[in-house]
PDB file of N, CA and C in Angstrom:
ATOM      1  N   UNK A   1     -16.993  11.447 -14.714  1.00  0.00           N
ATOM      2  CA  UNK A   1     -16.925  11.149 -16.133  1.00  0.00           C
ATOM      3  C   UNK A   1     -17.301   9.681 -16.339  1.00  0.00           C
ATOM      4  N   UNK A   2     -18.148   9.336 -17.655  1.00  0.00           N
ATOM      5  CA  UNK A   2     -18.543   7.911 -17.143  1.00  0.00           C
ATOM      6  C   UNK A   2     -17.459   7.890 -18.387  1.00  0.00           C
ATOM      7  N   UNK A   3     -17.242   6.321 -18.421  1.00  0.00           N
ATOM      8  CA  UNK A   3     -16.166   5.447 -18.780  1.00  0.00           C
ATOM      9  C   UNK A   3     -17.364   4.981 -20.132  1.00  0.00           C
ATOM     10  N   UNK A   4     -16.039   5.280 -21.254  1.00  0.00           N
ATOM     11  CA  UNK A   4     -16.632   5.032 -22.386  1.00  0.00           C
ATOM     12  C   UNK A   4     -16.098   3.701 -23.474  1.00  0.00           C
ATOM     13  N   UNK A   5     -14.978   3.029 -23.038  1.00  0.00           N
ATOM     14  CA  UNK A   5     -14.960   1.739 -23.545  1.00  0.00           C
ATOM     15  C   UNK A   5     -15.917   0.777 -23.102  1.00  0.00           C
ATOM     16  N   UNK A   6     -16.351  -0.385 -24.181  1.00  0.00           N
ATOM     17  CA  UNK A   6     -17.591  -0.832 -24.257  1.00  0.00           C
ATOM     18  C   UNK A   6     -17.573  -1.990 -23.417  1.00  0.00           C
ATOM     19  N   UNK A   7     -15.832  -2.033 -22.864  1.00  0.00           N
ATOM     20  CA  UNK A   7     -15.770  -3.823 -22.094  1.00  0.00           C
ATOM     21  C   UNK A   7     -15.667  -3.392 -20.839  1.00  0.00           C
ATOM     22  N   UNK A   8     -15.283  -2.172 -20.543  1.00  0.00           N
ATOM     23  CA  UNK A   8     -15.431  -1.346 -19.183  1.00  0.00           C
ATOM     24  C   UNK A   8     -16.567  -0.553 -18.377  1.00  0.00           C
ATOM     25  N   UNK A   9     -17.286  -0.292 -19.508  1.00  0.00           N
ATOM     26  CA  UNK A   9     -18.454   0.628 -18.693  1.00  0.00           C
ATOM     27  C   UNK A   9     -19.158  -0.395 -18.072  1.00  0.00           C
ATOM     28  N   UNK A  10     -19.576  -1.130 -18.291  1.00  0.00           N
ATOM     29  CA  UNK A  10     -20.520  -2.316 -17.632  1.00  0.00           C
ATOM     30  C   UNK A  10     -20.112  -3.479 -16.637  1.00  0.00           C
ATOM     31  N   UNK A  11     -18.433  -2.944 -16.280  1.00  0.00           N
ATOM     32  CA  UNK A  11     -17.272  -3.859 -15.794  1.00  0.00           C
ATOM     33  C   UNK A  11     -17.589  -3.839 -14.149  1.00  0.00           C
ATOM     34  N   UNK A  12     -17.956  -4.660 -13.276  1.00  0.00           N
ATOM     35  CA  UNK A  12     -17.876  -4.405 -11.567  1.00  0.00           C
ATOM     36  C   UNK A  12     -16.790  -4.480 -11.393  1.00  0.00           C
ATOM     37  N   UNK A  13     -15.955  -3.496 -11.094  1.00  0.00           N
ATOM     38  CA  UNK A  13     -14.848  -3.917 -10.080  1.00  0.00           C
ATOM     39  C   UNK A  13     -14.668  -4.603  -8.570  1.00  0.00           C
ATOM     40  N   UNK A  14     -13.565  -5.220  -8.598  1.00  0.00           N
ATOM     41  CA  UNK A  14     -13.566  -5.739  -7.175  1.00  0.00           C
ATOM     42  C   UNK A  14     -14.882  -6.860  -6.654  1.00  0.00           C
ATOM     43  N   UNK A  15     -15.364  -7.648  -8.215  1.00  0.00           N
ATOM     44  CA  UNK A  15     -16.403  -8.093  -7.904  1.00  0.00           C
ATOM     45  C   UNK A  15     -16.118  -9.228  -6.850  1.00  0.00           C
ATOM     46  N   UNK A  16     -15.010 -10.045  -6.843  1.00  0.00           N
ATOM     47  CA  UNK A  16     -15.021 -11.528  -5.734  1.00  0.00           C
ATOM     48  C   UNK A  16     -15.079 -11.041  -4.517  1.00  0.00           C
ATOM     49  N   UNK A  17     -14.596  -9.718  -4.101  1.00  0.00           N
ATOM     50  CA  UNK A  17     -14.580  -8.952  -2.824  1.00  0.00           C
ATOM     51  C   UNK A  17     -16.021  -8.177  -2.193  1.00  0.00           C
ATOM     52  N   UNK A  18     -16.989  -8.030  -3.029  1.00  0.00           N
ATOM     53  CA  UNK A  18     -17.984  -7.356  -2.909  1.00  0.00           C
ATOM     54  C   UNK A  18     -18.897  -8.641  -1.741  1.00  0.00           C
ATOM     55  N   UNK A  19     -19.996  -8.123  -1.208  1.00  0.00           N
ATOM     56  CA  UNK A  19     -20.533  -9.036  -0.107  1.00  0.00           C
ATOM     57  C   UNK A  19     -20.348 -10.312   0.359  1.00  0.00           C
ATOM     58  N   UNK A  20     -18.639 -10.272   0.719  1.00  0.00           N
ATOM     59  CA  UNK A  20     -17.814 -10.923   1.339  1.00  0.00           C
ATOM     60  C   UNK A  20     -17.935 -10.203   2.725  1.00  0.00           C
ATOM     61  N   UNK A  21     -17.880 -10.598   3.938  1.00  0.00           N
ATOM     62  CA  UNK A  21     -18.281  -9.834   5.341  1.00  0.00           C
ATOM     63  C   UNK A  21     -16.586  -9.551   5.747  1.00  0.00           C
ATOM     64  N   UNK A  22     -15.758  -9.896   4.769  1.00  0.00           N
ATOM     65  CA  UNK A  22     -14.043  -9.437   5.320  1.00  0.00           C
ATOM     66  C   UNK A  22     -13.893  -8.220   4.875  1.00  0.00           C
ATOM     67  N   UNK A  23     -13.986  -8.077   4.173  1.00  0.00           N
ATOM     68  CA  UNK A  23     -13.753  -6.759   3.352  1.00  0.00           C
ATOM     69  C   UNK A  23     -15.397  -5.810   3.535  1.00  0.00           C
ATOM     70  N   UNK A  24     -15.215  -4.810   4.208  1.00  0.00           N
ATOM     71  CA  UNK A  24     -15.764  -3.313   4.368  1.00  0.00           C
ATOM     72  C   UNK A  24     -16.476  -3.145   3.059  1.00  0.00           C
ATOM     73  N   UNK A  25     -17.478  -2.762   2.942  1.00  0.00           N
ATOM     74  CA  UNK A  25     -18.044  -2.821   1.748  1.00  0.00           C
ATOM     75  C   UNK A  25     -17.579  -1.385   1.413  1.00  0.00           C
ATOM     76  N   UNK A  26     -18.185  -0.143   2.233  1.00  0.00           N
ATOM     77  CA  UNK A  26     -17.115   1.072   1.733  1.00  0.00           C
ATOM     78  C   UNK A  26     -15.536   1.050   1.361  1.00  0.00           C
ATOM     79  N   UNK A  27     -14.668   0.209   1.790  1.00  0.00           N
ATOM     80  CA  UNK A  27     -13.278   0.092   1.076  1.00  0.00           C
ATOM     81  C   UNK A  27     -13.261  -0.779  -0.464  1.00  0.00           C
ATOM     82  N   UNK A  28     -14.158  -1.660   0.058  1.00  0.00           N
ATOM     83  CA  UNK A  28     -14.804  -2.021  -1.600  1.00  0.00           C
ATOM     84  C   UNK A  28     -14.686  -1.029  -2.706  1.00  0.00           C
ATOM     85  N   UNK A  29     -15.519  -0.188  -2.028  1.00  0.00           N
ATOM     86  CA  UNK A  29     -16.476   1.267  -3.143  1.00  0.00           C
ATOM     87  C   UNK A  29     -15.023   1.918  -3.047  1.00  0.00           C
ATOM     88  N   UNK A  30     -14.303   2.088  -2.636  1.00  0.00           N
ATOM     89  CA  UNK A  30     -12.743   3.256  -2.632  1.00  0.00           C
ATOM     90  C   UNK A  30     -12.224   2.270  -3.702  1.00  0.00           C
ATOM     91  N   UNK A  31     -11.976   1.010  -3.488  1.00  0.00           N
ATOM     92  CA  UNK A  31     -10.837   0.419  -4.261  1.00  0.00           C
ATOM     93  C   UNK A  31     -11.696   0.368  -6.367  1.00  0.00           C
ATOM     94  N   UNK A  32     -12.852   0.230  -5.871  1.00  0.00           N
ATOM     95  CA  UNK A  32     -13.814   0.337  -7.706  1.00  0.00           C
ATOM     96  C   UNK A  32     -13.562   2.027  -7.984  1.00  0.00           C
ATOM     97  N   UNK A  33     -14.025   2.620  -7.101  1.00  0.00           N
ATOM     98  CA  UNK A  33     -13.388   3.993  -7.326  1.00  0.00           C
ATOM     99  C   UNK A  33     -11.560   4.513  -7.966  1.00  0.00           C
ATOM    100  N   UNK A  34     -10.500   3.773  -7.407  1.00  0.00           N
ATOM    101  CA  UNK A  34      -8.982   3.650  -7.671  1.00  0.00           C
ATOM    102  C   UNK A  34      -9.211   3.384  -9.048  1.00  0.00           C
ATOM    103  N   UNK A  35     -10.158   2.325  -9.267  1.00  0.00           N
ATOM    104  CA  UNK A  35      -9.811   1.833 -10.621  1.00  0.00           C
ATOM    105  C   UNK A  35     -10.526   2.205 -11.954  1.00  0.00           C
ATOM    106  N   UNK A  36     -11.693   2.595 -11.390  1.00  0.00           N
ATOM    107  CA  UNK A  36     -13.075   3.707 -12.001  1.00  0.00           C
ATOM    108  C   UNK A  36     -12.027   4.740 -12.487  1.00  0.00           C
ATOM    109  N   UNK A  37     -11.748   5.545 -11.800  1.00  0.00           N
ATOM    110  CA  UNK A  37     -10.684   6.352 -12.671  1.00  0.00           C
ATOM    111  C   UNK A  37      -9.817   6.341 -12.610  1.00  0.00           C
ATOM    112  N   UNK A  38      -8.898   5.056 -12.756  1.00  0.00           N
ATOM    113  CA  UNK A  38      -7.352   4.750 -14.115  1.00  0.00           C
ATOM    114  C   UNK A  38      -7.960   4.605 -14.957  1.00  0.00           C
ATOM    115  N   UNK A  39      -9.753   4.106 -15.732  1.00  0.00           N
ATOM    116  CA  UNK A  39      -9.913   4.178 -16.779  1.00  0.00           C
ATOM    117  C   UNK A  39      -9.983   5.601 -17.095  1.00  0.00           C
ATOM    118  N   UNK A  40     -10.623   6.498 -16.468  1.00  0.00           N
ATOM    119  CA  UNK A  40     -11.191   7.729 -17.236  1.00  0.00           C
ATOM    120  C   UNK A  40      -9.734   8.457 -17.616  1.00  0.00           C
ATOM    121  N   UNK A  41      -8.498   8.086 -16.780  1.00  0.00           N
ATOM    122  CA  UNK A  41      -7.300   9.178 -16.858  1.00  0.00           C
ATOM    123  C   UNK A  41      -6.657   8.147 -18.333  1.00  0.00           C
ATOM    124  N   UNK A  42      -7.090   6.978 -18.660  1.00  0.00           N
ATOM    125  CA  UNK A  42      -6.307   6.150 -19.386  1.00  0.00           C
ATOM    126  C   UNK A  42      -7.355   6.750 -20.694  1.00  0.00           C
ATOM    127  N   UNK A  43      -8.747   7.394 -21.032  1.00  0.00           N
ATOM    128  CA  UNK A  43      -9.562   7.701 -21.890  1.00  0.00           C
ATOM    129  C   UNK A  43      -9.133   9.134 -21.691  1.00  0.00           C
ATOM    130  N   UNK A  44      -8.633   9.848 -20.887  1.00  0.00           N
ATOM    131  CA  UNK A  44      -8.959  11.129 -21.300  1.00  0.00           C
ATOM    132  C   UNK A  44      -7.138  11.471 -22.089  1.00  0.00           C
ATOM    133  N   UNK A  45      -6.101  10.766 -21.487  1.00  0.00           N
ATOM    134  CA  UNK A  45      -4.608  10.650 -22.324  1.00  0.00           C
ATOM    135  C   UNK A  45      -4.658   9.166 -22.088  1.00  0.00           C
ATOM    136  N   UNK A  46      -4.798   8.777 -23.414  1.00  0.00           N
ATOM    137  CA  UNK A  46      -4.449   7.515 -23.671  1.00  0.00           C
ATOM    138  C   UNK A  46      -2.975   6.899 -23.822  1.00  0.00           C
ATOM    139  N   UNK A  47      -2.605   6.403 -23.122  1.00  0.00           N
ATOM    140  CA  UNK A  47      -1.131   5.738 -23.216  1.00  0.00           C
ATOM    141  C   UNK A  47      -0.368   5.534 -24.426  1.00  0.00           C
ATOM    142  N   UNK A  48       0.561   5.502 -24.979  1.00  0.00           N
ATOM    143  CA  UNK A  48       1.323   5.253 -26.084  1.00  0.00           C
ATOM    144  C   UNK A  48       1.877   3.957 -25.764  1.00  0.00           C
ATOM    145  N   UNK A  49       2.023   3.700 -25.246  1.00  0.00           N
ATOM    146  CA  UNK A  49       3.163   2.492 -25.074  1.00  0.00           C
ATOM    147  C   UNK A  49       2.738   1.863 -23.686  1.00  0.00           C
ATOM    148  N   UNK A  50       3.183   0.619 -23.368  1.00  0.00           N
ATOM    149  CA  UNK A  50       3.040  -0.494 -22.017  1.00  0.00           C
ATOM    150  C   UNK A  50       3.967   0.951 -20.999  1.00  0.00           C
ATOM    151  N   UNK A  51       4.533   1.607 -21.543  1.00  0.00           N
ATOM    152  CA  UNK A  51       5.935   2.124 -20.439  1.00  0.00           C
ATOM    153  C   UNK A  51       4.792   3.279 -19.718  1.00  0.00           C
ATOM    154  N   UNK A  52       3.977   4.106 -21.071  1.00  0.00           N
ATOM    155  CA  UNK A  52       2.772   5.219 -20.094  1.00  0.00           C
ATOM    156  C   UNK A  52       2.054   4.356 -19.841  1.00  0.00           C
ATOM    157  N   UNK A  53       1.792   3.224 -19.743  1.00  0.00           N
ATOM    158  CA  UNK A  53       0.765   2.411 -19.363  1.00  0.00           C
ATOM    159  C   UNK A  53       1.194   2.232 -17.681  1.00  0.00           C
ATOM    160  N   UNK A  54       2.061   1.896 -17.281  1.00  0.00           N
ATOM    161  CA  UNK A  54       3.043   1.108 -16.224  1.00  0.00           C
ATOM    162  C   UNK A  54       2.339   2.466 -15.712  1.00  0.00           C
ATOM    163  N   UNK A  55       2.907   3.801 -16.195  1.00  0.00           N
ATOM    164  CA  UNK A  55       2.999   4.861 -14.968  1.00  0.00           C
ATOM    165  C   UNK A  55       1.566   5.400 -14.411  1.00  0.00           C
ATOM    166  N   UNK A  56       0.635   4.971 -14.914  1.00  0.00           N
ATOM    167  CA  UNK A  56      -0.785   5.033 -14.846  1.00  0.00           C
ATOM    168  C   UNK A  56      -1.106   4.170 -13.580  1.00  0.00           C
ATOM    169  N   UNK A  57      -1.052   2.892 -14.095  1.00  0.00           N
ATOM    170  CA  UNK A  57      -1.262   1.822 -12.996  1.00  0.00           C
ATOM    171  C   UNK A  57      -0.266   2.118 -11.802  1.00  0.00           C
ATOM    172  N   UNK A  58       0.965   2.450 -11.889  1.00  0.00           N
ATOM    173  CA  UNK A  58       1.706   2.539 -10.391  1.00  0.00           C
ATOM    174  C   UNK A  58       1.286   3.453  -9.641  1.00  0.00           C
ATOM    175  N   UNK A  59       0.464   4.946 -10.296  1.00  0.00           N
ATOM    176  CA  UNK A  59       0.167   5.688  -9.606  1.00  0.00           C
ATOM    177  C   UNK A  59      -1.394   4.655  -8.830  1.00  0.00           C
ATOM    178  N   UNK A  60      -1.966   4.138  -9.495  1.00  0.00           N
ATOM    179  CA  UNK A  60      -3.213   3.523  -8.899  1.00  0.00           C
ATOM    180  C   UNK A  60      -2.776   2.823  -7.846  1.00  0.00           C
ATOM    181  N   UNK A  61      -1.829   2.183  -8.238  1.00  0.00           N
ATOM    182  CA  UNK A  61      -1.512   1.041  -7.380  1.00  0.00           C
ATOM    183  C   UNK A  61      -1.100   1.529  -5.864  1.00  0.00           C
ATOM    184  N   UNK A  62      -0.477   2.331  -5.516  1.00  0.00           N
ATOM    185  CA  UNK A  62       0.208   4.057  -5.207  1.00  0.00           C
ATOM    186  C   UNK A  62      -1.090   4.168  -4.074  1.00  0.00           C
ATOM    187  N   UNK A  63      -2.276   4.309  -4.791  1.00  0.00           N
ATOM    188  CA  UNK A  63      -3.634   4.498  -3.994  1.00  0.00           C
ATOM    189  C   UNK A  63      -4.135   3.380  -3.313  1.00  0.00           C
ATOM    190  N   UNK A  64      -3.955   2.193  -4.027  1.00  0.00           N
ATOM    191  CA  UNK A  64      -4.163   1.082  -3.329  1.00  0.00           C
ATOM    192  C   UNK A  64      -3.345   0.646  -2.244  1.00  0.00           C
ATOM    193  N   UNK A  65      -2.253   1.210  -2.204  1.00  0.00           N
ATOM    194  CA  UNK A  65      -0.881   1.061  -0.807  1.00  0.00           C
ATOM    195  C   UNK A  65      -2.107   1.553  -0.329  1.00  0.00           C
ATOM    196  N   UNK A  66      -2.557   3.101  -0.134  1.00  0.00           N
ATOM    197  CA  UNK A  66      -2.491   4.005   1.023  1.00  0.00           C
ATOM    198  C   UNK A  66      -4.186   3.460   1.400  1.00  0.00           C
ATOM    199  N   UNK A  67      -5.131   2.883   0.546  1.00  0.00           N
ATOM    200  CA  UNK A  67      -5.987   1.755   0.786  1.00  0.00           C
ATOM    201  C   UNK A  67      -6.007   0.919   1.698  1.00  0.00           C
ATOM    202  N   UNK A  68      -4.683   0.158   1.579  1.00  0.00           N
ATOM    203  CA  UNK A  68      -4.510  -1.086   2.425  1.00  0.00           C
ATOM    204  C   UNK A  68      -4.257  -0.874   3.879  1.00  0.00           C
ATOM    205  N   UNK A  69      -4.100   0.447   4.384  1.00  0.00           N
ATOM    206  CA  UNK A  69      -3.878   0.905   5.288  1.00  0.00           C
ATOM    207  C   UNK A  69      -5.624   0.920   6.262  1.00  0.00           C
ATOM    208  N   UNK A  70      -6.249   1.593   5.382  1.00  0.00           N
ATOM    209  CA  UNK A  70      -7.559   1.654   5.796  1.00  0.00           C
ATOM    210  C   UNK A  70      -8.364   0.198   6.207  1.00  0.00           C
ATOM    211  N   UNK A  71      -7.849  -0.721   5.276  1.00  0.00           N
ATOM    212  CA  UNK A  71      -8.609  -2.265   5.241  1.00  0.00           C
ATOM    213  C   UNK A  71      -8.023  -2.446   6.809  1.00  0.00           C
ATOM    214  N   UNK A  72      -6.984  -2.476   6.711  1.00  0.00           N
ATOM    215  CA  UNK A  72      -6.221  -2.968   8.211  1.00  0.00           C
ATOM    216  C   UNK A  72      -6.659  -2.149   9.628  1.00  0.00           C
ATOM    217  N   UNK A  73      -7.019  -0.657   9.572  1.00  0.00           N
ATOM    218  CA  UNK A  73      -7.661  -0.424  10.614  1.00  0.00           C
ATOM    219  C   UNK A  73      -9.211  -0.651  10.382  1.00  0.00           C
ATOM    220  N   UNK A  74      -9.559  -1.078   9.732  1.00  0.00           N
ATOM    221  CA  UNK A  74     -11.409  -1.716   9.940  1.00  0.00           C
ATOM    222  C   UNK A  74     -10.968  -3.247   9.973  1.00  0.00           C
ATOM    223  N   UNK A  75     -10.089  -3.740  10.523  1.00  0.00           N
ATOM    224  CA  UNK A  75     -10.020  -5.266  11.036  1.00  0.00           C
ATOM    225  C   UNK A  75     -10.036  -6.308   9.795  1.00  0.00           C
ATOM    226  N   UNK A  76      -9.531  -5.898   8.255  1.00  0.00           N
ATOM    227  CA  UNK A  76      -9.081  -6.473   7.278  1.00  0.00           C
ATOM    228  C   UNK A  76      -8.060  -6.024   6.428  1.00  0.00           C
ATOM    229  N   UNK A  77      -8.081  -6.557   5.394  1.00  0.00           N
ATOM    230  CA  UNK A  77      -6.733  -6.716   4.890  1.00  0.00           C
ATOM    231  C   UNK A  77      -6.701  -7.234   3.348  1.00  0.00           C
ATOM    232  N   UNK A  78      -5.657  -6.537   2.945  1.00  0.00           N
ATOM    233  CA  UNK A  78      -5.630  -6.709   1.421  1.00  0.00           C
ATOM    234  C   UNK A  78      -4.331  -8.504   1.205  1.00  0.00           C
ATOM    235  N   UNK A  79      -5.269  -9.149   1.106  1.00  0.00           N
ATOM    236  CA  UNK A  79      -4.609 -10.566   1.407  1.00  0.00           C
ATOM    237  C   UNK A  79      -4.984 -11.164   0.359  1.00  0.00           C
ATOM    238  N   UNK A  80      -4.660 -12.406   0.328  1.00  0.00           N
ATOM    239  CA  UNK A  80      -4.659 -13.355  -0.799  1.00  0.00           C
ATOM    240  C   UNK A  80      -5.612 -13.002  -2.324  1.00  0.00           C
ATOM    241  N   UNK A  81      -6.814 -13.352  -1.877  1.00  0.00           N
ATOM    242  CA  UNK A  81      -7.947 -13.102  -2.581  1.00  0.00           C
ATOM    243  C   UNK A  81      -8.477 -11.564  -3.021  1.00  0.00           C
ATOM    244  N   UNK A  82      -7.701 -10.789  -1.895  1.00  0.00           N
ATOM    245  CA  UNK A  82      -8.108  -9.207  -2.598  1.00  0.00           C
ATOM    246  C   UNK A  82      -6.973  -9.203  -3.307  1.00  0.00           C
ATOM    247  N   UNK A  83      -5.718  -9.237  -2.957  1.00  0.00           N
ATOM    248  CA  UNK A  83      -4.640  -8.948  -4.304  1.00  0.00           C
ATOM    249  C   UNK A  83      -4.875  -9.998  -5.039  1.00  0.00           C
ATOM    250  N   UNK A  84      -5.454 -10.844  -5.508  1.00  0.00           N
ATOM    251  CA  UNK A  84      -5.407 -11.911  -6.780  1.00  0.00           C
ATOM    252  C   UNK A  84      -6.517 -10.962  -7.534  1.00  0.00           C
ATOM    253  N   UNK A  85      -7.920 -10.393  -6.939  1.00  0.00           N
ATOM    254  CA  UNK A  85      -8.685  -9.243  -7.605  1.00  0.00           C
ATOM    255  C   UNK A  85      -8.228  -8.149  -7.902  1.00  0.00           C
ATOM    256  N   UNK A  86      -7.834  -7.452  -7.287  1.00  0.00           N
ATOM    257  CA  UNK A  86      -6.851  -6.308  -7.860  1.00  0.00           C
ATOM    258  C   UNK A  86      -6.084  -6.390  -9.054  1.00  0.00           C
ATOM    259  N   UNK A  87      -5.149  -7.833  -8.713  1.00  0.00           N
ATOM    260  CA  UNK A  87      -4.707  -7.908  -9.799  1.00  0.00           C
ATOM    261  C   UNK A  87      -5.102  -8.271 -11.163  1.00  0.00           C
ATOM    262  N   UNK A  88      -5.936  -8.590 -11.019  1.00  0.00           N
ATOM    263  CA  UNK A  88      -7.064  -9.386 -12.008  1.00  0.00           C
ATOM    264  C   UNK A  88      -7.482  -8.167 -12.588  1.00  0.00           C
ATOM    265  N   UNK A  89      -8.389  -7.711 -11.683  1.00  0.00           N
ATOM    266  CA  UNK A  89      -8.876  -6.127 -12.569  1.00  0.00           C
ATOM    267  C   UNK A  89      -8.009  -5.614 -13.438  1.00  0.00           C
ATOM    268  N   UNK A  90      -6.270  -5.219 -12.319  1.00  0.00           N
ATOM    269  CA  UNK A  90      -5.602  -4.537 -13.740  1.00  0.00           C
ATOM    270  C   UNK A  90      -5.163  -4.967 -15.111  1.00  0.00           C
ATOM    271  N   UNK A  91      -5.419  -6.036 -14.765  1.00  0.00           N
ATOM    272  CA  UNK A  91      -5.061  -6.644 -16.047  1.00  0.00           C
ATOM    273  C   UNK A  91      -6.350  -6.614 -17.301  1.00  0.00           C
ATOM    274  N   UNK A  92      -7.131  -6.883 -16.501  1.00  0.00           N
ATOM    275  CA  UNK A  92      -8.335  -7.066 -17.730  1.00  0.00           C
ATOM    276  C   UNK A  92      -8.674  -5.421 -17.707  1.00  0.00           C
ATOM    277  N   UNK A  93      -8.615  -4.687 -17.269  1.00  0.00           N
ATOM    278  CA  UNK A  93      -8.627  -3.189 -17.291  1.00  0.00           C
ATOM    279  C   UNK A  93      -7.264  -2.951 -18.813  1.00  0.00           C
ATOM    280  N   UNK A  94      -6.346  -3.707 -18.400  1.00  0.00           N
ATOM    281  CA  UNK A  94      -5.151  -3.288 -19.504  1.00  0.00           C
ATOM    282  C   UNK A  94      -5.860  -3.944 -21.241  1.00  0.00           C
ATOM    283  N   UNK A  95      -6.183  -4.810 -20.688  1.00  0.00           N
ATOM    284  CA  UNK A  95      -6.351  -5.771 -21.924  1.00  0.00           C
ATOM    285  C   UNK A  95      -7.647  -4.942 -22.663  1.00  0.00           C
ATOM    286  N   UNK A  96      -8.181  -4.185 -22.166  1.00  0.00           N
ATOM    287  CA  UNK A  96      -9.285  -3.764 -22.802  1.00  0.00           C
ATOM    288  C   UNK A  96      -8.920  -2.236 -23.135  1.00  0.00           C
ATOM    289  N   UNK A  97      -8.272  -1.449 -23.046  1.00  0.00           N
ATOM    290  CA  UNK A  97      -7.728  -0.744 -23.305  1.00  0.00           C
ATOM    291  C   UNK A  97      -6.761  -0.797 -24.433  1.00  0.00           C
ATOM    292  N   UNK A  98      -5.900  -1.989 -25.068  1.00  0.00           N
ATOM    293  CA  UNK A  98      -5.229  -2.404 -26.032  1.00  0.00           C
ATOM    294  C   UNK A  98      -4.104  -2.899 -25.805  1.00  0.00           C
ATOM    295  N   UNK A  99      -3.992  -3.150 -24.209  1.00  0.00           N
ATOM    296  CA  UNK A  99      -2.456  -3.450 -23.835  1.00  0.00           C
ATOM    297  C   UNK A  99      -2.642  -4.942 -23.213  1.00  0.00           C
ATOM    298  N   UNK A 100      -2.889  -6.431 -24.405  1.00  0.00           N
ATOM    299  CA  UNK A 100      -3.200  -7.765 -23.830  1.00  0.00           C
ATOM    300  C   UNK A 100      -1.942  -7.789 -23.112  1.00  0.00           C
ATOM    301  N   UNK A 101      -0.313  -7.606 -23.778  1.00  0.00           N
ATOM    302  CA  UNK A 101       0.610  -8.033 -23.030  1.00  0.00           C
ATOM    303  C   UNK A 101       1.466  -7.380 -22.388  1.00  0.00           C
ATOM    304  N   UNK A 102       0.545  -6.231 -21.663  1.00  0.00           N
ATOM    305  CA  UNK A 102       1.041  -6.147 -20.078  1.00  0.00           C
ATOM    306  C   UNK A 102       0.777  -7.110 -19.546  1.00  0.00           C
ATOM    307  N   UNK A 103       2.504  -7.055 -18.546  1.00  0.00           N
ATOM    308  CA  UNK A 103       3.087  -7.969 -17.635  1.00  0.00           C
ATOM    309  C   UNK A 103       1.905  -7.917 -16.027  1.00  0.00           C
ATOM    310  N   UNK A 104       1.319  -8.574 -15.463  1.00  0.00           N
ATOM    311  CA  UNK A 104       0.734  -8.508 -14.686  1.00  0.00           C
ATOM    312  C   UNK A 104       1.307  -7.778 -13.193  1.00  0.00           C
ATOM    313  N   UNK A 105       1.942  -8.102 -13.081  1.00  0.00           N
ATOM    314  CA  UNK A 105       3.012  -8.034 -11.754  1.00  0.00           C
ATOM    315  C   UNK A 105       3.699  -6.669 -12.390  1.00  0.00           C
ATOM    316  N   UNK A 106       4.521  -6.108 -13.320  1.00  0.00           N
ATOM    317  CA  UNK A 106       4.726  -4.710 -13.630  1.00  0.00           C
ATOM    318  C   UNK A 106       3.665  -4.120 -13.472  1.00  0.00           C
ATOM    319  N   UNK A 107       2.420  -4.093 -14.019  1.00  0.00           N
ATOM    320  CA  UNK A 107       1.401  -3.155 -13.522  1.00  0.00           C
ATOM    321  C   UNK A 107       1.268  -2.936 -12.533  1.00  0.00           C
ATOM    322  N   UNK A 108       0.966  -3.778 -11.606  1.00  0.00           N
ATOM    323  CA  UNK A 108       1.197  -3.615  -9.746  1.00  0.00           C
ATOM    324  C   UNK A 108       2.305  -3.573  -8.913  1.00  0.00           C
ATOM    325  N   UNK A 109       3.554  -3.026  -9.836  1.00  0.00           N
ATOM    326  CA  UNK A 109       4.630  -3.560  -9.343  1.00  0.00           C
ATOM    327  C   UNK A 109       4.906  -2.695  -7.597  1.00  0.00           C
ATOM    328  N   UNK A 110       4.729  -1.571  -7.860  1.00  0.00           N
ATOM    329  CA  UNK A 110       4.795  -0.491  -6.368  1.00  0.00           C
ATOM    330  C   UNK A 110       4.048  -1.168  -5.139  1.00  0.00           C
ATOM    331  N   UNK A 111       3.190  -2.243  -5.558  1.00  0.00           N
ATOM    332  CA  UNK A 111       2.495  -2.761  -4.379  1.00  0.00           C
ATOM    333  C   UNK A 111       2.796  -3.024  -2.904  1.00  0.00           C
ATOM    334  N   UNK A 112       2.650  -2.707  -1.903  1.00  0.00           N
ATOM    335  CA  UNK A 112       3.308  -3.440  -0.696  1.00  0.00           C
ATOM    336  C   UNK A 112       1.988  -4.258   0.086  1.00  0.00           C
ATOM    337  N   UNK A 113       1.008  -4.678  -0.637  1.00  0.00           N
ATOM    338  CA  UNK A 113      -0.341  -5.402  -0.165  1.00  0.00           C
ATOM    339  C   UNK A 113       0.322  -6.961  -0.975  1.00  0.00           C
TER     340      UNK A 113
END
C-alpha cells in the first residue's frame, strides 16, 4: 500500500543510517520497512488519541527489539546514532500524522536497543 500523507510518502527512513558501512544495508531496508508500515496501519485506522497512537508505535517498536537482534548477529548494533534515528523517525512520523506532542521516549517506550 503506498503511503498517502504528503510529508510521508517522499520521507527516507533511517536516512543517517543508510550507506554507513556499520549498519547492513538490508537491516536498513527491514527497519524503513517497520516504519513504512506504522504509516499505512496509522492511514488505514487512524488513531484517536496519543493513547492509540502509543499502541501503534510499541507494536513497531516491538519489531525493532526483534531487529536489533539481527543487527547484532551481522556484527552491528542498534547504538547511539541508530536509536537517536529511530527515534527521530518516530517522532516526525507522529508529527505528521497530527500527533506534534507525542512524548518521544513514550513512543519507543518498549525499546530494549
Amino acid at each position: 500500500m503506498a503511503i498517502t500523507n504528503e510529508r510521508m510518502a517522499g520521507y527516507e527512513f533511517l536516512r543517517p543510517m543508510r550507506g554507513d558501512g556499520y549498519y547492513p544495508a538490508h537491516l536498513v531496508a527491514k527497519g524503513g520497512d517497520i516504519l513504512h508500515a506504522l504509516c499505512e496501519r496509522i492511514e488505514a485506522e487512524p488513531p484517536r488519541g496519543l493513547e492509540e497512537l502509543y499502541v501503534l508505535t510499541h507494536a513497531a517498536t516491538e519489531q525493532f527489539n526483534l531487529l536489533a537482534e539481527e543487527f547484532y548477529a551481522a556484527d552491528s548494533d542498534i547504538e547511539t546514532v541508530a536509536r537517536d534515528t529511530i527515534a527521530v523517525d518516530f517522532g516526525y512520523l507522529a508529527g505528521a500524522y497530527g500527533f506534534p506532542d507525542a512524548d518521544l521516549e513514550e513512543l519507543v517506550e518498549p525499546r530494549d536497543w
